[in-house]
PDB file of N, CA and C in Angstrom:
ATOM      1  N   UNK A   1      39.599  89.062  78.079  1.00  0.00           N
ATOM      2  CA  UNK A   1      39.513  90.041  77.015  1.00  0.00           C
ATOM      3  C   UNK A   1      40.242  91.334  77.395  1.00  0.00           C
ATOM      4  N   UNK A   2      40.205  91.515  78.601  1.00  0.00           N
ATOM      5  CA  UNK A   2      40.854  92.955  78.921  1.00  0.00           C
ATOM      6  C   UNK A   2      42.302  92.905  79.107  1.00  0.00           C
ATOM      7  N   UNK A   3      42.744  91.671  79.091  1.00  0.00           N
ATOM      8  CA  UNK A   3      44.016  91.384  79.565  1.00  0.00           C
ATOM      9  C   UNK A   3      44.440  91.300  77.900  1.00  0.00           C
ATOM     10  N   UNK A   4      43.677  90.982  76.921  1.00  0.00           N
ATOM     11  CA  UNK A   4      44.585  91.241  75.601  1.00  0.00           C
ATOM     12  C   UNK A   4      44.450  92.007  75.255  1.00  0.00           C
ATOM     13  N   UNK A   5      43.652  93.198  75.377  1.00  0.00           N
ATOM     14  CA  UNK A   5      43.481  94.497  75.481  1.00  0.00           C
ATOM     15  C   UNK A   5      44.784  95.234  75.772  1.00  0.00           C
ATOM     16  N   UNK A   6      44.774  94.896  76.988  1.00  0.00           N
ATOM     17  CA  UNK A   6      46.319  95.751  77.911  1.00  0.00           C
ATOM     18  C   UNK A   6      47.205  95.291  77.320  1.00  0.00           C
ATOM     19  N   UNK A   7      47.721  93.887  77.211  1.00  0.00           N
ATOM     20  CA  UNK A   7      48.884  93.314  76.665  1.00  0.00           C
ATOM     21  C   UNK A   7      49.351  94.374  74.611  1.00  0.00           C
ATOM     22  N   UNK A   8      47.628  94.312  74.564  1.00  0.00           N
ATOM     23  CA  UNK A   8      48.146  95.249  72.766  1.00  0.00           C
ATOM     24  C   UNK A   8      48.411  96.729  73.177  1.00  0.00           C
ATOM     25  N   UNK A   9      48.041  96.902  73.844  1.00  0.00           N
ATOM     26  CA  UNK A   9      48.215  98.611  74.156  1.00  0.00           C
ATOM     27  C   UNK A   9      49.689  98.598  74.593  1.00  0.00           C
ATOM     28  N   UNK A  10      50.354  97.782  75.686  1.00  0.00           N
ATOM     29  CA  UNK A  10      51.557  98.036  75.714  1.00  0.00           C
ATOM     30  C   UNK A  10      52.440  97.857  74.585  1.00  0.00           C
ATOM     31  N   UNK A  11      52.093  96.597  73.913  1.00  0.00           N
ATOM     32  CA  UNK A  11      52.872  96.511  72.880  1.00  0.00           C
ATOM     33  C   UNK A  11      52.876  97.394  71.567  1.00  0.00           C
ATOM     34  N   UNK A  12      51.991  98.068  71.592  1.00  0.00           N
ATOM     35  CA  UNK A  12      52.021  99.260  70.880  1.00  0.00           C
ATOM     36  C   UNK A  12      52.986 100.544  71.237  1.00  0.00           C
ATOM     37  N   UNK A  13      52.507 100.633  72.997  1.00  0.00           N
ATOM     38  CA  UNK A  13      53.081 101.425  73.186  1.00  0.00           C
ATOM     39  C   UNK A  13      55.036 101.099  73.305  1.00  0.00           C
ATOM     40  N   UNK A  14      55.298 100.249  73.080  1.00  0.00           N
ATOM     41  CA  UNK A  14      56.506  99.851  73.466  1.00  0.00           C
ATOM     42  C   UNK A  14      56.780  99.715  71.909  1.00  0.00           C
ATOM     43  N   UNK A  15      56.610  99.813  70.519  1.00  0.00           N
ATOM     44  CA  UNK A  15      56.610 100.030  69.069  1.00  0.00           C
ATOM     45  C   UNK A  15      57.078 101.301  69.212  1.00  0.00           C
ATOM     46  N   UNK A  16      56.121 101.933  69.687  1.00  0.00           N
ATOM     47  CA  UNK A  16      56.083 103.447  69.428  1.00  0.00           C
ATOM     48  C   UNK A  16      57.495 104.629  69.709  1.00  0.00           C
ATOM     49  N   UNK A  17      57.756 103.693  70.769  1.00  0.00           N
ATOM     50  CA  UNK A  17      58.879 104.600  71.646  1.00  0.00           C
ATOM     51  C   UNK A  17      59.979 103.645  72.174  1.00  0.00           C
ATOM     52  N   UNK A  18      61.143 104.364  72.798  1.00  0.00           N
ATOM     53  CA  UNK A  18      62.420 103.264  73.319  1.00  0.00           C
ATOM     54  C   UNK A  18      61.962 102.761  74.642  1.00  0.00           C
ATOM     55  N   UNK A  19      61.546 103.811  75.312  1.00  0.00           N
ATOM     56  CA  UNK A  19      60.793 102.493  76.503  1.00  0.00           C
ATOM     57  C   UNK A  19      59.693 103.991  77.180  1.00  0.00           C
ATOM     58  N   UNK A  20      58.499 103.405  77.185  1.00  0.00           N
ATOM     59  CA  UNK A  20      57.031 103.654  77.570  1.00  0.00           C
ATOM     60  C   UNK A  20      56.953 104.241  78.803  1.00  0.00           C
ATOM     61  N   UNK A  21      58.000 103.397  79.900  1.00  0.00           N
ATOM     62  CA  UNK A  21      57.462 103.796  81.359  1.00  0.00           C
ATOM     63  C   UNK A  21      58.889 104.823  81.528  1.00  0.00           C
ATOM     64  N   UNK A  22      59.550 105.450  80.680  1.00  0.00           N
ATOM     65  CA  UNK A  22      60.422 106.142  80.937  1.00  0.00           C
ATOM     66  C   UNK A  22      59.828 107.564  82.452  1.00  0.00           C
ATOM     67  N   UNK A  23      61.240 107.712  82.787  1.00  0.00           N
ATOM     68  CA  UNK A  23      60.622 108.897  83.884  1.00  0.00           C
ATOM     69  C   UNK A  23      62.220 109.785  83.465  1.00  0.00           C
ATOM     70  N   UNK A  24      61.344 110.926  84.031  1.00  0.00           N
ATOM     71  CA  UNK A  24      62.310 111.938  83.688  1.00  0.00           C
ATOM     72  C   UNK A  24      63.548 111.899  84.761  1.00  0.00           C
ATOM     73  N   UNK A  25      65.069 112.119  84.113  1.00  0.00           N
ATOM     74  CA  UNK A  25      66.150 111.303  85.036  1.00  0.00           C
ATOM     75  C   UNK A  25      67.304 112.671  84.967  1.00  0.00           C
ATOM     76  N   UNK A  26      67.676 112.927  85.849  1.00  0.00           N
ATOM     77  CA  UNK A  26      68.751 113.904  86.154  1.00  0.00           C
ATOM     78  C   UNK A  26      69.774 113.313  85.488  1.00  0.00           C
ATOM     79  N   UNK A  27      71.061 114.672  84.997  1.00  0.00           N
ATOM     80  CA  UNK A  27      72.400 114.124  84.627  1.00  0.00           C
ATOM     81  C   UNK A  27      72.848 113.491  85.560  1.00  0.00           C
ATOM     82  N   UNK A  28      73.472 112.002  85.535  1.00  0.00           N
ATOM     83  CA  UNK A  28      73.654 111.334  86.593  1.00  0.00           C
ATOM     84  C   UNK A  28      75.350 111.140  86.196  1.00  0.00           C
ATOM     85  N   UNK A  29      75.885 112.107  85.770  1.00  0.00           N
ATOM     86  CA  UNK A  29      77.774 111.478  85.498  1.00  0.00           C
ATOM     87  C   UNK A  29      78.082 112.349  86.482  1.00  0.00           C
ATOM     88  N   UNK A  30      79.577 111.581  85.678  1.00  0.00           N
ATOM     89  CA  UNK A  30      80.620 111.784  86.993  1.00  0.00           C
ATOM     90  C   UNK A  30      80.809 113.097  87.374  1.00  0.00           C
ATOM     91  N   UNK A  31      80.919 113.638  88.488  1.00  0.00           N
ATOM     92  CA  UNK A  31      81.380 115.240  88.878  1.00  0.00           C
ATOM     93  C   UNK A  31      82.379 115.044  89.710  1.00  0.00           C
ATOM     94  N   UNK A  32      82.962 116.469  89.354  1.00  0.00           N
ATOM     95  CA  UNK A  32      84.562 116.717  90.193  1.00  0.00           C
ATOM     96  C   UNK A  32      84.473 117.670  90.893  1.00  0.00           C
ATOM     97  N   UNK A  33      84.364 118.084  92.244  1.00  0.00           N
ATOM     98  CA  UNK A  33      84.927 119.068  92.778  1.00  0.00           C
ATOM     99  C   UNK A  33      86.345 119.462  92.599  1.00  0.00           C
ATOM    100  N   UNK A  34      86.432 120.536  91.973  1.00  0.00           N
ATOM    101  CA  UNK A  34      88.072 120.859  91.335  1.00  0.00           C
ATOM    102  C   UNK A  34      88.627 122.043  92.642  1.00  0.00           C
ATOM    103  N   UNK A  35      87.603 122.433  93.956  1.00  0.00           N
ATOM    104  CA  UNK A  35      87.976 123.072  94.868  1.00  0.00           C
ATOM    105  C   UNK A  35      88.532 122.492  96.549  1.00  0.00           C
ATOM    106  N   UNK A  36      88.014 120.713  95.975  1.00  0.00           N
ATOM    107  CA  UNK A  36      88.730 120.205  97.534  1.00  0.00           C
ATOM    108  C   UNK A  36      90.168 120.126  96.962  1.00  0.00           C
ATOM    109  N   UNK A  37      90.441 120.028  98.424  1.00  0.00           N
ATOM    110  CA  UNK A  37      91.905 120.276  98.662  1.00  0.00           C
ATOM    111  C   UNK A  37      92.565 118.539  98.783  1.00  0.00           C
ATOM    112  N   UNK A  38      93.316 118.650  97.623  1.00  0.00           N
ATOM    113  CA  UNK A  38      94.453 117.134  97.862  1.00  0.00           C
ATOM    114  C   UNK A  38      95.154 116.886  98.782  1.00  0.00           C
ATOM    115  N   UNK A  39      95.387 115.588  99.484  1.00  0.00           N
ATOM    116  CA  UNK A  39      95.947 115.247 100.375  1.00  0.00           C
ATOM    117  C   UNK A  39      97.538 115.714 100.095  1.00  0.00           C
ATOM    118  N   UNK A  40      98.324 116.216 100.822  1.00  0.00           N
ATOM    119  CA  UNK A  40      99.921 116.497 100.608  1.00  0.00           C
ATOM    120  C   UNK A  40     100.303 115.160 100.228  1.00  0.00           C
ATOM    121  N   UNK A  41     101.559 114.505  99.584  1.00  0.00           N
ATOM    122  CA  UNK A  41     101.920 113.473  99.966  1.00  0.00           C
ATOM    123  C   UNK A  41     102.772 113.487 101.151  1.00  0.00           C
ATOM    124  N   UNK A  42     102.444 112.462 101.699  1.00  0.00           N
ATOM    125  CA  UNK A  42     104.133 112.329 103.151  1.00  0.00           C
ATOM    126  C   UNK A  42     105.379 111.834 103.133  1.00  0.00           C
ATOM    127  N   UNK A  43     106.160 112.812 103.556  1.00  0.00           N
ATOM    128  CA  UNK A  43     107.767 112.881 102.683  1.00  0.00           C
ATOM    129  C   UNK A  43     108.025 112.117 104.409  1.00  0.00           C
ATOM    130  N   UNK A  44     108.740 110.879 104.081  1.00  0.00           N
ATOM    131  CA  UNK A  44     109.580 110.536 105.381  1.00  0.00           C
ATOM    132  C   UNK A  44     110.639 109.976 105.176  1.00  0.00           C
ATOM    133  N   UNK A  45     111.418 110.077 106.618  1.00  0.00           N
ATOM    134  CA  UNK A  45     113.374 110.290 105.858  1.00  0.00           C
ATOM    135  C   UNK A  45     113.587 108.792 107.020  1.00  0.00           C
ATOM    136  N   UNK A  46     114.397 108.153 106.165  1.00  0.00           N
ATOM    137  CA  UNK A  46     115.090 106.701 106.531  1.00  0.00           C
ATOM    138  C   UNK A  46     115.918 107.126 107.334  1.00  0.00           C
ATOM    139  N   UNK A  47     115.921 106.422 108.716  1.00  0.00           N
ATOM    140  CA  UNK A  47     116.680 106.489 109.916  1.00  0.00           C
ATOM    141  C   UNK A  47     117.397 105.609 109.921  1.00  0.00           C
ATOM    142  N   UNK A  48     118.973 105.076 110.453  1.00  0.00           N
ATOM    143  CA  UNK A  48     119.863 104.492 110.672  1.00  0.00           C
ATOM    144  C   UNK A  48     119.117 103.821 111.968  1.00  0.00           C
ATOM    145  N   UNK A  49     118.808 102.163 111.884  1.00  0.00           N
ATOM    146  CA  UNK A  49     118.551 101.112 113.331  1.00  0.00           C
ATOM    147  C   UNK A  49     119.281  99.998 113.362  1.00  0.00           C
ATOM    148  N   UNK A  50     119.853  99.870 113.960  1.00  0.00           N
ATOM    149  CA  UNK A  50     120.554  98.678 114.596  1.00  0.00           C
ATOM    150  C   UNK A  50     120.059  97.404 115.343  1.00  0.00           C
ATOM    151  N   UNK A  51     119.832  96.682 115.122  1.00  0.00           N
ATOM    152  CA  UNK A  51     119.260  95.326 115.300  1.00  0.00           C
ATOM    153  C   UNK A  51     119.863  94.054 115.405  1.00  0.00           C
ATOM    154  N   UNK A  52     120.291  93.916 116.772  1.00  0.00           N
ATOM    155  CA  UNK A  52     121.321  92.431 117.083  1.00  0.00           C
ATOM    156  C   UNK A  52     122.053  92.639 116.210  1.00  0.00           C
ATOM    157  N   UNK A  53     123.056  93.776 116.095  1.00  0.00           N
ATOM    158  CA  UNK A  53     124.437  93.816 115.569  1.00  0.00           C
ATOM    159  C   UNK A  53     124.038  94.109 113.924  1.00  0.00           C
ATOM    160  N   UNK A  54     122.670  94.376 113.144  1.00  0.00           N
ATOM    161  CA  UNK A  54     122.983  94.075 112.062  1.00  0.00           C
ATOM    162  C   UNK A  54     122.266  95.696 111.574  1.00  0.00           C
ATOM    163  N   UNK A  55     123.195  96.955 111.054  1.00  0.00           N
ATOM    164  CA  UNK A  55     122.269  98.050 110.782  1.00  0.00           C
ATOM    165  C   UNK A  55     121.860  98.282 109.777  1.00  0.00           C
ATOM    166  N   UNK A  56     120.765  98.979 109.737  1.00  0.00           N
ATOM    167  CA  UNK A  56     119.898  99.110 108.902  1.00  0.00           C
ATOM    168  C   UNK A  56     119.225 100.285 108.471  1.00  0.00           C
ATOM    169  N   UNK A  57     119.200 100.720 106.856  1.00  0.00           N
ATOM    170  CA  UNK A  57     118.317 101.712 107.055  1.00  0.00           C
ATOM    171  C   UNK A  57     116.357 101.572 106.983  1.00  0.00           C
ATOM    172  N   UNK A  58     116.223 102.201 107.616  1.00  0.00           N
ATOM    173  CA  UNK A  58     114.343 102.261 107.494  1.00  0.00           C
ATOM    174  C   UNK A  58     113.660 103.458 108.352  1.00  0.00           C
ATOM    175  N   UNK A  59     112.413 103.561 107.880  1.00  0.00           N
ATOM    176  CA  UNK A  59     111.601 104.585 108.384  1.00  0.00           C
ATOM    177  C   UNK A  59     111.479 104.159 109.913  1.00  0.00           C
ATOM    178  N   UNK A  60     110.990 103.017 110.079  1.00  0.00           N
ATOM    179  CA  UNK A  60     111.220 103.076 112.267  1.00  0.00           C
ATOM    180  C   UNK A  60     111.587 101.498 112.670  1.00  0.00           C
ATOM    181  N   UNK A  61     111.832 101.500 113.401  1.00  0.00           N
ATOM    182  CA  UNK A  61     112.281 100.627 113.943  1.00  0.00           C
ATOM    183  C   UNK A  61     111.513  98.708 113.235  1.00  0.00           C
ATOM    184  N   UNK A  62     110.152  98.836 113.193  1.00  0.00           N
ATOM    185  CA  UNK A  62     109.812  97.836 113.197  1.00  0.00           C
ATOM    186  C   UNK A  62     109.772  97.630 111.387  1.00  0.00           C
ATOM    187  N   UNK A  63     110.096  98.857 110.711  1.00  0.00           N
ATOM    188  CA  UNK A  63     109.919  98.524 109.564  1.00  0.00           C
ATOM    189  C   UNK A  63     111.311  97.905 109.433  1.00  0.00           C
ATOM    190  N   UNK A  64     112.773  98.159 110.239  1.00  0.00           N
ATOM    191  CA  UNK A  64     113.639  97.909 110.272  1.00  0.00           C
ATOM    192  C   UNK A  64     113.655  96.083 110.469  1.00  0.00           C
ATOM    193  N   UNK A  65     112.833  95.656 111.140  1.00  0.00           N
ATOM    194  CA  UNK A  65     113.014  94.448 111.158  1.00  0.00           C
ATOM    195  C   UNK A  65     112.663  93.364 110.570  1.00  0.00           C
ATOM    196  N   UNK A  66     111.567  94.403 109.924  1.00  0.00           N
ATOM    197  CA  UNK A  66     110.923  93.541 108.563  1.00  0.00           C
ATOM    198  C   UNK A  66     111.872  93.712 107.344  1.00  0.00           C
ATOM    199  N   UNK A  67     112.327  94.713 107.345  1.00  0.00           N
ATOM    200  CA  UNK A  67     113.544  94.838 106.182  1.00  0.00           C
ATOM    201  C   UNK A  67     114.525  92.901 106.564  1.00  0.00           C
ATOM    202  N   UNK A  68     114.806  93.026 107.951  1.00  0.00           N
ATOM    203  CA  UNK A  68     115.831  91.829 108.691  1.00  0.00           C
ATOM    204  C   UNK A  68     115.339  91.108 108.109  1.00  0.00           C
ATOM    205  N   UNK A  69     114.317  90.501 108.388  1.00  0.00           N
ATOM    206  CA  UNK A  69     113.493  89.436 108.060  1.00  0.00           C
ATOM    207  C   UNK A  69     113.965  88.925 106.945  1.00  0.00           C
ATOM    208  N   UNK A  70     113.478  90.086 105.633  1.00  0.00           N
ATOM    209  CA  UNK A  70     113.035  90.304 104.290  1.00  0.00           C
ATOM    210  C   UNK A  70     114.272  89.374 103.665  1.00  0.00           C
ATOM    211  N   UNK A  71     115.915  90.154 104.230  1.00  0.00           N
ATOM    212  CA  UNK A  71     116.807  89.906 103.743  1.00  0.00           C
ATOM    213  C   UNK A  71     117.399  88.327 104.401  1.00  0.00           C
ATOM    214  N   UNK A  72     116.904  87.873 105.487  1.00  0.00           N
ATOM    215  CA  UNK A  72     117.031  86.880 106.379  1.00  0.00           C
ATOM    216  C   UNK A  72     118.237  86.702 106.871  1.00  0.00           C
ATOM    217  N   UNK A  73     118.376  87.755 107.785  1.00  0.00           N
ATOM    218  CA  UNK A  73     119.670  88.604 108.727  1.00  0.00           C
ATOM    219  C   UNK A  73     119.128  88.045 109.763  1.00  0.00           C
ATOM    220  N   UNK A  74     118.001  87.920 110.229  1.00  0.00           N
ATOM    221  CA  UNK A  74     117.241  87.538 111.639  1.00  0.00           C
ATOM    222  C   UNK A  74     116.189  86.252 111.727  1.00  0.00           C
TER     223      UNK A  74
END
């Protein structure tokens, strides 16, 4: 008996309102700090490498050989 008791009381209370066991909830969106500081971007300059006779431009050496690779020079 007490259990259809409770069961009508919620369901009343859940008629009544959008939801019963609501709790009180902070603004939870998005925020921006508009005072940190952005990363610079990094400016880097293509170096002239030479690789078993075949040159190349790239940022260092090993990107140089993946360029080789890429083009299948090596």
């Amino acid at each position: 008996m007490k259990r259809m008791l409770l069961m009508t009381a919620l369901m009343m209370a859940a008629a009544q309102s959008n939801d019963p066991f609501r709790t009180p909830r902070r603004n939870t969106g998005v925020r921006r700090n508009d005072n940190q500081r952005k990363p610079k971007p990094v400016v880097r300059e293509l170096r002239e490498f030479t690789v078993k006779g075949h040159t190349i431009m790239a940022y260092s050496r090993k990107d140089a050989i993946t360029r080789l690779k890429l083009k299948k020079k090596i």
